[in-house]
N, C-alpha and C. Protein backbone atom coordinates (compact mmCIF):
# COMPACT_ATOMS: atom_id res chain seq x y z
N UNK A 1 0.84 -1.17 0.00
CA UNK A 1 0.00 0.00 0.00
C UNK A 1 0.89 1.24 0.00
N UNK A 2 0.26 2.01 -0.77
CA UNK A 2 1.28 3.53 -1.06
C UNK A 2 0.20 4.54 0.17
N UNK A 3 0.71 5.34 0.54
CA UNK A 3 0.29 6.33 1.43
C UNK A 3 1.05 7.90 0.97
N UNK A 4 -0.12 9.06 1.25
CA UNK A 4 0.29 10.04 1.18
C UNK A 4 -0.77 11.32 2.08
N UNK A 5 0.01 12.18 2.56
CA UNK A 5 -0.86 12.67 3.52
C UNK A 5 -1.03 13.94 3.03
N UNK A 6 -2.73 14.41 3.10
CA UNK A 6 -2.80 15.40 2.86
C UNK A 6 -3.60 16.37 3.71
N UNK A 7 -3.93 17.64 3.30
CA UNK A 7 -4.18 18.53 4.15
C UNK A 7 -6.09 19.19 3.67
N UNK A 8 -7.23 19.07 4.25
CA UNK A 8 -8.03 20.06 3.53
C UNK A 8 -8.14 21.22 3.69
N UNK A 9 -7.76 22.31 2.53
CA UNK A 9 -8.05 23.98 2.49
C UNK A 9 -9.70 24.35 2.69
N UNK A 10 -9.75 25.33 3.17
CA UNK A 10 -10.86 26.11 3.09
C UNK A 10 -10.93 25.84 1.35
N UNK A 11 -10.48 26.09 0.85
CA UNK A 11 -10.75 26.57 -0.94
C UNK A 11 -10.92 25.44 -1.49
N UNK A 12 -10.74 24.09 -1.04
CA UNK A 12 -11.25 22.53 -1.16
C UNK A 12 -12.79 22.46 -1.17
N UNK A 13 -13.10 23.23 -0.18
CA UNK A 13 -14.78 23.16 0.37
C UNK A 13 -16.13 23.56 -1.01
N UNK A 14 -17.05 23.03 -0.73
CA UNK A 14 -18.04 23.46 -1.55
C UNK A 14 -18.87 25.02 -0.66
N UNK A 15 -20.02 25.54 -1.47
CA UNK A 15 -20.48 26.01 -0.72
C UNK A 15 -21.37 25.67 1.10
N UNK A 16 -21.42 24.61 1.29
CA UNK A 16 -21.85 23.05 2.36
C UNK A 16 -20.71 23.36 2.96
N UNK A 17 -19.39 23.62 2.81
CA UNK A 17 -18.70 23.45 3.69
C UNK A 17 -17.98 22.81 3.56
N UNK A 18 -17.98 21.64 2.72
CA UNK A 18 -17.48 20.57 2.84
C UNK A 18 -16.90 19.89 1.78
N UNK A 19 -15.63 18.95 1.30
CA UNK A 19 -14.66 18.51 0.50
C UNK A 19 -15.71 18.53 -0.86
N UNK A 20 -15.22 19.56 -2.25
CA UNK A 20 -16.14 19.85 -3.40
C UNK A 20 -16.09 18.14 -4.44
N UNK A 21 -17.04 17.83 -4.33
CA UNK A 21 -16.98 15.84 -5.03
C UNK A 21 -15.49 16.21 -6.27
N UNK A 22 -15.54 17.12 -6.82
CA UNK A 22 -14.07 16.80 -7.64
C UNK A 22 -12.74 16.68 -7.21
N UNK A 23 -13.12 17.41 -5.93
CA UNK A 23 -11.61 17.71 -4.75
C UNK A 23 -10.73 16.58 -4.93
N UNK A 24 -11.97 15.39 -4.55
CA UNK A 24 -11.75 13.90 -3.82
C UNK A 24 -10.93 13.64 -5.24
N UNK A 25 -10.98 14.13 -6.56
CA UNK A 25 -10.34 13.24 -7.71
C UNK A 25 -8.99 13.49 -8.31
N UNK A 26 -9.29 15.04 -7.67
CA UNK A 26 -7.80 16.12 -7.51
C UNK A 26 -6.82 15.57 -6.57
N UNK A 27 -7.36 14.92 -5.52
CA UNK A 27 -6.36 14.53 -4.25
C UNK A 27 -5.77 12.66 -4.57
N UNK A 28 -7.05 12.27 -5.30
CA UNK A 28 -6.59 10.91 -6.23
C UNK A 28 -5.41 11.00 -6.62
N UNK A 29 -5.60 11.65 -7.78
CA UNK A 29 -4.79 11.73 -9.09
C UNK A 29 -3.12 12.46 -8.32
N UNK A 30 -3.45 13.06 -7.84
CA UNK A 30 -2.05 13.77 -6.28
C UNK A 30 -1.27 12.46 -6.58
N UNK A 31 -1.96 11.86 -5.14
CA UNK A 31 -1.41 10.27 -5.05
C UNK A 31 -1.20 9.55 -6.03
N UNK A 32 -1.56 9.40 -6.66
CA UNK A 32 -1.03 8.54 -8.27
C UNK A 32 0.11 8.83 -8.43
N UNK A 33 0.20 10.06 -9.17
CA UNK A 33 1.56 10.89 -9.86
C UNK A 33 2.86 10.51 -8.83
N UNK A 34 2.70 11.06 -7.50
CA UNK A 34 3.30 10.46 -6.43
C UNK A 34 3.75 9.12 -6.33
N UNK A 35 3.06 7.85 -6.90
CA UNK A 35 3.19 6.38 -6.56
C UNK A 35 3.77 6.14 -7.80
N UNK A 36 3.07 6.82 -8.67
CA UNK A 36 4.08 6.45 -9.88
C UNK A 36 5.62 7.00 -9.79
N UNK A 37 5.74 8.20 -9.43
CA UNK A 37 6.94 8.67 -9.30
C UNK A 37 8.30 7.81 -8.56
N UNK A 38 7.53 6.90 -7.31
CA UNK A 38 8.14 6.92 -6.61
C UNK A 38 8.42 4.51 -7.51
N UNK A 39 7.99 4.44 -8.22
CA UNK A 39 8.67 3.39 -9.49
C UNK A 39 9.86 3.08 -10.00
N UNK A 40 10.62 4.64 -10.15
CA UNK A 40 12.11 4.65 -10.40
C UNK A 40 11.74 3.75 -11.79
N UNK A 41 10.95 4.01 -12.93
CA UNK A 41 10.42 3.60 -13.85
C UNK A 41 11.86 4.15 -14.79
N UNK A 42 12.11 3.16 -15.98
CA UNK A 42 12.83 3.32 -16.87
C UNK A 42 12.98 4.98 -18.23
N UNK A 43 11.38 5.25 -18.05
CA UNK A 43 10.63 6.12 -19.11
C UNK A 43 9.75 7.03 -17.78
N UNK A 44 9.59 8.08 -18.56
CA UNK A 44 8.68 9.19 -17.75
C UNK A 44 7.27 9.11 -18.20
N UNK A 45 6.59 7.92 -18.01
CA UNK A 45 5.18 7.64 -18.80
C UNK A 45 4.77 8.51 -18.69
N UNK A 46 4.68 9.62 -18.06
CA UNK A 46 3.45 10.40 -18.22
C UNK A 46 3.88 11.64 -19.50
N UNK A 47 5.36 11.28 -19.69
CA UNK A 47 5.70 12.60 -20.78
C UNK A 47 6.47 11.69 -21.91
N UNK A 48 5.83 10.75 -21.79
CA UNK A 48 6.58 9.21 -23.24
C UNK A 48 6.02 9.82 -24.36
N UNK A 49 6.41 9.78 -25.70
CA UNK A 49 6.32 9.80 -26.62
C UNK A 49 5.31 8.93 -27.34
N UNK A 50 6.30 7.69 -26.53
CA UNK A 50 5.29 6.54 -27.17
C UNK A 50 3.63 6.08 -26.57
N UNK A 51 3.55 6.43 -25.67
CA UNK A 51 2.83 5.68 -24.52
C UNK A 51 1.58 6.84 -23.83
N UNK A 52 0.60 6.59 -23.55
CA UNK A 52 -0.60 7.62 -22.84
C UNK A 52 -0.87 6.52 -22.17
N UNK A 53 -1.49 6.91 -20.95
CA UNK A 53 -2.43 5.94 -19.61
C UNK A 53 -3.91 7.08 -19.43
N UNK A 54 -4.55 6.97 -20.15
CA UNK A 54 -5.66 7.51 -19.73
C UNK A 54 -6.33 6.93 -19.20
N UNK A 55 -6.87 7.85 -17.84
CA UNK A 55 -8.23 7.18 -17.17
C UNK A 55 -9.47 6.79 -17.93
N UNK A 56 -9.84 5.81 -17.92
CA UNK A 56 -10.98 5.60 -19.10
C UNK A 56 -11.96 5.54 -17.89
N UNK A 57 -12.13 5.15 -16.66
CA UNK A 57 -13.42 4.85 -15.50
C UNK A 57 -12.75 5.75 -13.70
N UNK A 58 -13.76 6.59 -13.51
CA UNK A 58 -13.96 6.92 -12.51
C UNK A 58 -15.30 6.35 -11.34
N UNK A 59 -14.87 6.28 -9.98
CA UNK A 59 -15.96 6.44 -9.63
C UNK A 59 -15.38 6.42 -7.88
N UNK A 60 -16.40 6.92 -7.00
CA UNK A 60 -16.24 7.56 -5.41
C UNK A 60 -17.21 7.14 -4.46
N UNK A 61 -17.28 7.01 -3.59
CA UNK A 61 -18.45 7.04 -2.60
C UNK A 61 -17.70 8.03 -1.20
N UNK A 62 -18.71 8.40 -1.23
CA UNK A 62 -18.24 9.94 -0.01
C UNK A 62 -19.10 9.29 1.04
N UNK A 63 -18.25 9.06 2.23
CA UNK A 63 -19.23 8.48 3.34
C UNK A 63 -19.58 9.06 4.85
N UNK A 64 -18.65 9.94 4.62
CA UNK A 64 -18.88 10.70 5.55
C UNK A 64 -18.16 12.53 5.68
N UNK A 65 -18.38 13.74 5.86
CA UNK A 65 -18.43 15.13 5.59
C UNK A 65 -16.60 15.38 5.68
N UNK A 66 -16.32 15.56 4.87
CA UNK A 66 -14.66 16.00 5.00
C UNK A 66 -14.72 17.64 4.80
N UNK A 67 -14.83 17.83 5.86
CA UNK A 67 -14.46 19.68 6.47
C UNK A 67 -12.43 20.00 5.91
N UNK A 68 -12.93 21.29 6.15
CA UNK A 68 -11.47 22.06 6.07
C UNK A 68 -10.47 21.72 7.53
N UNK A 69 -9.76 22.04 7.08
CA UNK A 69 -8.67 21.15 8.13
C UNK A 69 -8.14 19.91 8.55
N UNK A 70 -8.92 19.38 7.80
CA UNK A 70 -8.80 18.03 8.41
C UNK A 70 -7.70 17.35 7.86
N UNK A 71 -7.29 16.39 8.20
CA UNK A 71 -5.73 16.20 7.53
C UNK A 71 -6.41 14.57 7.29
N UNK A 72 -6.05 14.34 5.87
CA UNK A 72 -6.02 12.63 5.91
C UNK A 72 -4.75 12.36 5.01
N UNK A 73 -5.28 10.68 5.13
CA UNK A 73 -3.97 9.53 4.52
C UNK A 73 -4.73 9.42 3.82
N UNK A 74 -4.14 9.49 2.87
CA UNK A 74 -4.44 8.69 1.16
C UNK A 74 -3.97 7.58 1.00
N UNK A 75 -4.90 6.02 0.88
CA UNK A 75 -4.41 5.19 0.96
C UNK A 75 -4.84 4.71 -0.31
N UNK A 76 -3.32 4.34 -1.19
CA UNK A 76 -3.95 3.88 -2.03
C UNK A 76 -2.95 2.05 -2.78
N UNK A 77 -3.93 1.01 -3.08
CA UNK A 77 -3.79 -0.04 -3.79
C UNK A 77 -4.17 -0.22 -5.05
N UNK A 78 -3.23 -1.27 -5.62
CA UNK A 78 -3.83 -1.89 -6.76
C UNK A 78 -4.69 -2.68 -6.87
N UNK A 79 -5.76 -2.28 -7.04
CA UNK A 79 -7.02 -3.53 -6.91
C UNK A 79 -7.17 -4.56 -8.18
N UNK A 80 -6.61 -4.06 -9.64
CA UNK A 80 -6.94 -5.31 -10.23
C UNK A 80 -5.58 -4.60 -11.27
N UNK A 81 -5.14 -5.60 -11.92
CA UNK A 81 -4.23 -5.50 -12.76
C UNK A 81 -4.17 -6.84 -13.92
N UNK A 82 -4.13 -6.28 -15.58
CA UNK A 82 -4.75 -6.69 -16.79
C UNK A 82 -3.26 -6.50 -17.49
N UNK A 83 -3.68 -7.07 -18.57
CA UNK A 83 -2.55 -6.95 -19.47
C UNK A 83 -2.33 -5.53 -20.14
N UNK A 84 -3.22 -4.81 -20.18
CA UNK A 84 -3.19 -3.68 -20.39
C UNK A 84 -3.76 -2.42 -20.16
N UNK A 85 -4.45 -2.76 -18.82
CA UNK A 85 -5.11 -1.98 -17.65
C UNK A 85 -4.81 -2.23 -16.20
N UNK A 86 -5.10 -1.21 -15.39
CA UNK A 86 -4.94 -1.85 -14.09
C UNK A 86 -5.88 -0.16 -13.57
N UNK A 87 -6.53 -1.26 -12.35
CA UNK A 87 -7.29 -0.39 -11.34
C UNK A 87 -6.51 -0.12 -9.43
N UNK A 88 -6.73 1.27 -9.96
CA UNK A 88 -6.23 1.87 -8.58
C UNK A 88 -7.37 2.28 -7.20
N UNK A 89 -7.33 1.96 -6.22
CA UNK A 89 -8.47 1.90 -5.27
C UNK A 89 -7.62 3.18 -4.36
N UNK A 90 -8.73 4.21 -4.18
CA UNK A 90 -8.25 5.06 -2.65
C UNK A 90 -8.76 4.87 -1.84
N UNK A 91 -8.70 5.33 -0.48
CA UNK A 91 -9.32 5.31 0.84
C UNK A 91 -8.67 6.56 1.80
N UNK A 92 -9.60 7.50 1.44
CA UNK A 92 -9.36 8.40 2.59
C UNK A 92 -9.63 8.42 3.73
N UNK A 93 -8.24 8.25 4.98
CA UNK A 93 -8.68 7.69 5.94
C UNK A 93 -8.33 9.43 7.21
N UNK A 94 -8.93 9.54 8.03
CA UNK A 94 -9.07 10.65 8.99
C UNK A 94 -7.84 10.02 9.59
N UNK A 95 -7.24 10.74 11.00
CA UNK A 95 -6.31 10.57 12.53
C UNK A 95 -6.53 9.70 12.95
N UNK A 96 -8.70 9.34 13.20
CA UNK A 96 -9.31 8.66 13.79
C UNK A 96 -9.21 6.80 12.97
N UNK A 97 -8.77 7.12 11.95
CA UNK A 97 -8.52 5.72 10.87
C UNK A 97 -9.95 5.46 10.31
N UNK A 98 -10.88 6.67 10.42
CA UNK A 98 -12.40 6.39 9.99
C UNK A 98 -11.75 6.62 8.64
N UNK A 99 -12.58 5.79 7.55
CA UNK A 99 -12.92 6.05 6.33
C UNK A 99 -13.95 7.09 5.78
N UNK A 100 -13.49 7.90 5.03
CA UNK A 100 -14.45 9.44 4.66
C UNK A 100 -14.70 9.25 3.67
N UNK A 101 -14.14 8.78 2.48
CA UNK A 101 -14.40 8.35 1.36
C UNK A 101 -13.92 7.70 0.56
N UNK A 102 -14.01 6.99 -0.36
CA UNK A 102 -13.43 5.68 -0.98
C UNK A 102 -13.68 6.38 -2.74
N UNK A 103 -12.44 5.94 -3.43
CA UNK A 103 -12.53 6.54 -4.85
C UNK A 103 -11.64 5.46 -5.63
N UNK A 104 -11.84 5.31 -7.14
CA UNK A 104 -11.39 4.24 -7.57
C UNK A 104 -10.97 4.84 -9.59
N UNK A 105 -10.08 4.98 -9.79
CA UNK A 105 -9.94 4.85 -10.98
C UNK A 105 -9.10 3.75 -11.89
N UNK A 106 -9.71 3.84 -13.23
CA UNK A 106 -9.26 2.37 -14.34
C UNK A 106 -8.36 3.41 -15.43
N UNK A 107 -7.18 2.87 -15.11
CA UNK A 107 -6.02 3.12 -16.51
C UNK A 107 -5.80 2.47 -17.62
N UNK A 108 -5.68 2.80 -18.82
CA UNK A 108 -5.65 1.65 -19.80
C UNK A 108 -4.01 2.39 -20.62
N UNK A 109 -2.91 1.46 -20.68
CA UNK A 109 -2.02 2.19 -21.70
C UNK A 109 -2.36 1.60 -23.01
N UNK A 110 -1.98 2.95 -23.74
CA UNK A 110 -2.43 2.80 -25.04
C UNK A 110 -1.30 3.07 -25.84
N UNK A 111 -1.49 2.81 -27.08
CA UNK A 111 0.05 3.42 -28.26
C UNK A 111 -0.59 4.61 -28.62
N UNK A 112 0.32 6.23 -28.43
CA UNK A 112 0.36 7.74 -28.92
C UNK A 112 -0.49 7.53 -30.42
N UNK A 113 0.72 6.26 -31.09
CA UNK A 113 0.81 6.35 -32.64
C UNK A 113 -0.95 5.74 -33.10
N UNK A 114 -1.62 4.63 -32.31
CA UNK A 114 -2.73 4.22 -33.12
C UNK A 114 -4.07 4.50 -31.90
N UNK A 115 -3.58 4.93 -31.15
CA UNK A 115 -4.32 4.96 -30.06
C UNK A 115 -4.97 4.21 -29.67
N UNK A 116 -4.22 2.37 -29.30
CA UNK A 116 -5.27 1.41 -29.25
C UNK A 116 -4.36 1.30 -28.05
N UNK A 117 -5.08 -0.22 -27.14
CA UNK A 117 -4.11 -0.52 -26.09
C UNK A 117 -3.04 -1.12 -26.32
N UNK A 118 -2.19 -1.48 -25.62
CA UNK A 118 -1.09 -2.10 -25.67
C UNK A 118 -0.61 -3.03 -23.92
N UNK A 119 -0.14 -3.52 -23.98
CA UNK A 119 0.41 -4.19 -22.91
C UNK A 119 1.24 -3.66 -22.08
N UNK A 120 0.78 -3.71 -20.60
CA UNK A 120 1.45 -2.88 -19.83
C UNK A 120 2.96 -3.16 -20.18
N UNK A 121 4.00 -1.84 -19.56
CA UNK A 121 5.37 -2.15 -20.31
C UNK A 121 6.16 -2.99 -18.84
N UNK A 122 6.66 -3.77 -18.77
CA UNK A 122 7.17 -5.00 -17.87
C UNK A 122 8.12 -4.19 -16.56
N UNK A 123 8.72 -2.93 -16.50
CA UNK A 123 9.32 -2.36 -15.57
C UNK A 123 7.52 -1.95 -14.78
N UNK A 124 6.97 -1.26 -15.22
CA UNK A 124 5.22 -0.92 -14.62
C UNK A 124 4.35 -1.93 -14.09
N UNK A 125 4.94 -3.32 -14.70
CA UNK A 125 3.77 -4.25 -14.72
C UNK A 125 3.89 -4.68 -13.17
N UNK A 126 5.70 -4.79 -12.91
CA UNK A 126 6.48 -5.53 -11.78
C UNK A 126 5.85 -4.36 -10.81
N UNK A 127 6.26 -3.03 -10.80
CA UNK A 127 5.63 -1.88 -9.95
C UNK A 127 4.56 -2.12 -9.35
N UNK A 128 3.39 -2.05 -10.57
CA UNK A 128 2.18 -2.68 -9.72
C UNK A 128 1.68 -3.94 -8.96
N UNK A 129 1.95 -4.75 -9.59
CA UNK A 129 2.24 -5.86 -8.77
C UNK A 129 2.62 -5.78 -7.44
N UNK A 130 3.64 -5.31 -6.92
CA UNK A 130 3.74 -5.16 -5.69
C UNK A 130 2.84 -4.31 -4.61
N UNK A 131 2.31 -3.95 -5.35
CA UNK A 131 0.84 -3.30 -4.37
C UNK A 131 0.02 -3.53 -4.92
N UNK A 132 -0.67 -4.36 -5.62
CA UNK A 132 -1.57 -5.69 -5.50
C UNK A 132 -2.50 -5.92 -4.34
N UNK A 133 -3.24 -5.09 -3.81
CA UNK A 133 -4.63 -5.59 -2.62
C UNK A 133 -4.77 -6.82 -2.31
């Protein structure tokens, strides 16, 4: 499991008060870039030539009110991994280790040149794998 801790701003908040539903995908995608980074990957997938990972599936469940200030862990696993997709699971967890909300996105790499998929590349494949849920 990858972990990363973050902070909520006032400017996070909706008018409610409370964490704006895109926040939660902004603070995702945080952690990603982060887990990927931290791969020591051969290629800079996200600035490859050859290669795009677009999110093709989102989706969240908000379970309980994430106010300003509040500091959580971003916990995030690999929940399923394909030959040429793999799904990333979050869990925003409070101090208290309550769960606030749960968010999940599906990557697919594709080729720049035909824009179809392709097979994850074998330094990424080993990466994920090891955080495997």
């Amino acid at each position: 499991m990858f972990t990363k801790l973050v902070s909520i701003n006032f400017f996070d908040t909706d008018a409610a008060g409370v964490l704006f539903f895109g926040n939660l995908f902004r603070l995702a995608h945080s952690a990603y870039e982060e887990f990927m980074s931290n791969g020591n990957f051969i290629r800079n997938y996200f600035l490859d030539n050859e290669f795009a990972i677009p999110i093709v599936h989102t989706e969240a469940n908000y379970l309980k009110p994430i106010l300003p200030s509040t500091q959580l862990k971003v916990e995030l696993t690999v929940e399923e991994l394909k030959e040429s997709s793999f799904a990333l699971e979050y869990f925003f967890v409070n101090e208290n280790h309550a769960i606030l909300a749960k968010a999940k996105t599906v990557h697919v790499f594709v080729s720049k040149k035909e824009w179809k998929k392709t097979p994850i590349p074998a330094d990424v494949k080993s990466y994920l794998m090891k955080h495997v849920s």
